[in-house]
Protein backbone atom coordinates (compact mmCIF):
# COMPACT_ATOMS: atom_id res chain seq x y z
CA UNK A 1 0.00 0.00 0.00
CA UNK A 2 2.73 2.57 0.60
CA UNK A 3 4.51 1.54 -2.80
CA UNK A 4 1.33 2.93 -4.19
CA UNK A 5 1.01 5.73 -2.34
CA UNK A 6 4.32 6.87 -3.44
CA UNK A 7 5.11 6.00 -6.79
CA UNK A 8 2.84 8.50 -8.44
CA UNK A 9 5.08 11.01 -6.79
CA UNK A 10 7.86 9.23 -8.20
CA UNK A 11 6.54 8.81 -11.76
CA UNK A 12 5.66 13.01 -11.70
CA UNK A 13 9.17 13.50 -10.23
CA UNK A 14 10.44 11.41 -13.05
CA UNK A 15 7.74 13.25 -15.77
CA UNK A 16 9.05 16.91 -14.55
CA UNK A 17 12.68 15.77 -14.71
CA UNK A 18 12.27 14.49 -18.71
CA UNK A 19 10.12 17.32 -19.11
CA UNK A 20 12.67 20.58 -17.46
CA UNK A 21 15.40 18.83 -19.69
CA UNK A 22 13.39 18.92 -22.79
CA UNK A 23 12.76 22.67 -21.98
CA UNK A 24 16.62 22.90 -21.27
CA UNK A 25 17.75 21.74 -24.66
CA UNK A 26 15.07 23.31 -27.10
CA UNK A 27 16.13 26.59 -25.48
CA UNK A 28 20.14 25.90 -26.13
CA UNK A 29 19.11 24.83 -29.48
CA UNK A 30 16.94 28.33 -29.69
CA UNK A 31 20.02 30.21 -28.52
CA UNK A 32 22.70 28.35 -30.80
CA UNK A 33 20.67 28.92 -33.98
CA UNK A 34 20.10 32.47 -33.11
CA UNK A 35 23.64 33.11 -32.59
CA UNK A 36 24.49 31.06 -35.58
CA UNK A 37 22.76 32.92 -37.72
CA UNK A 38 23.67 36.25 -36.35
CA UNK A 39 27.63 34.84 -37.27
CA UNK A 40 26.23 33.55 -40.51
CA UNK A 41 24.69 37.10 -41.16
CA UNK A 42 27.77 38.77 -39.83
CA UNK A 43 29.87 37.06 -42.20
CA UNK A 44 27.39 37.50 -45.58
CA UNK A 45 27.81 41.61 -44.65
CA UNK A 46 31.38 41.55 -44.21
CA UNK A 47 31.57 39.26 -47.82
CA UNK A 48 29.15 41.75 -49.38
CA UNK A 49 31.22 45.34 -47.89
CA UNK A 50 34.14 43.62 -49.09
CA UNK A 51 32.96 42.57 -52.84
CA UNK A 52 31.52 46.50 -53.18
CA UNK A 53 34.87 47.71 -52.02
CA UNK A 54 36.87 45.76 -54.36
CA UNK A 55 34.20 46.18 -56.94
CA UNK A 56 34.44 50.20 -56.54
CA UNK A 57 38.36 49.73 -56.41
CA UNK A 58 38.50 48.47 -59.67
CA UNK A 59 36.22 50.63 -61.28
CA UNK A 60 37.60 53.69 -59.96
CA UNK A 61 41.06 52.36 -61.22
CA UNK A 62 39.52 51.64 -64.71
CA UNK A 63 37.68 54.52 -65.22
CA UNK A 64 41.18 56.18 -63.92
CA UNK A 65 43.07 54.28 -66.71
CA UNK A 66 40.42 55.20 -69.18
CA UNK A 67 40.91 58.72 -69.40
């Protein structure tokens, strides 16, 4: 009779253990995409500044050679 008494308490011990590290690892995941794709975005805007720099370099140096 006591077994029964106290293994509900067990099992919701159990069910709230499963359930806070569920909880715990969607938010990690939640946090490592977000700060993946801030470095992801980070990096495209660096590529793209960089491109339209060299891009402007060049054209400044050919319209330069031009005349």
């Amino acid at each position: 009779m006591l077994l029964q008494t106290t293994e509900p308490h067990h099992l919701e011990r159990r069910w709230m253990a499963w359930w806070k590290q569920l909880v715990t690892f969607c938010l990690w995941l939640v946090v490592a995409v977000s700060w993946s794709s801030l470095a992801c975005i980070a990096y495209l805007y660096y590529e793209t500044y960089y491109l339209y720099c060299v891009t402007e370099a060049a054209l400044r140096h050919k319209s330069n050679f031009v005349q």
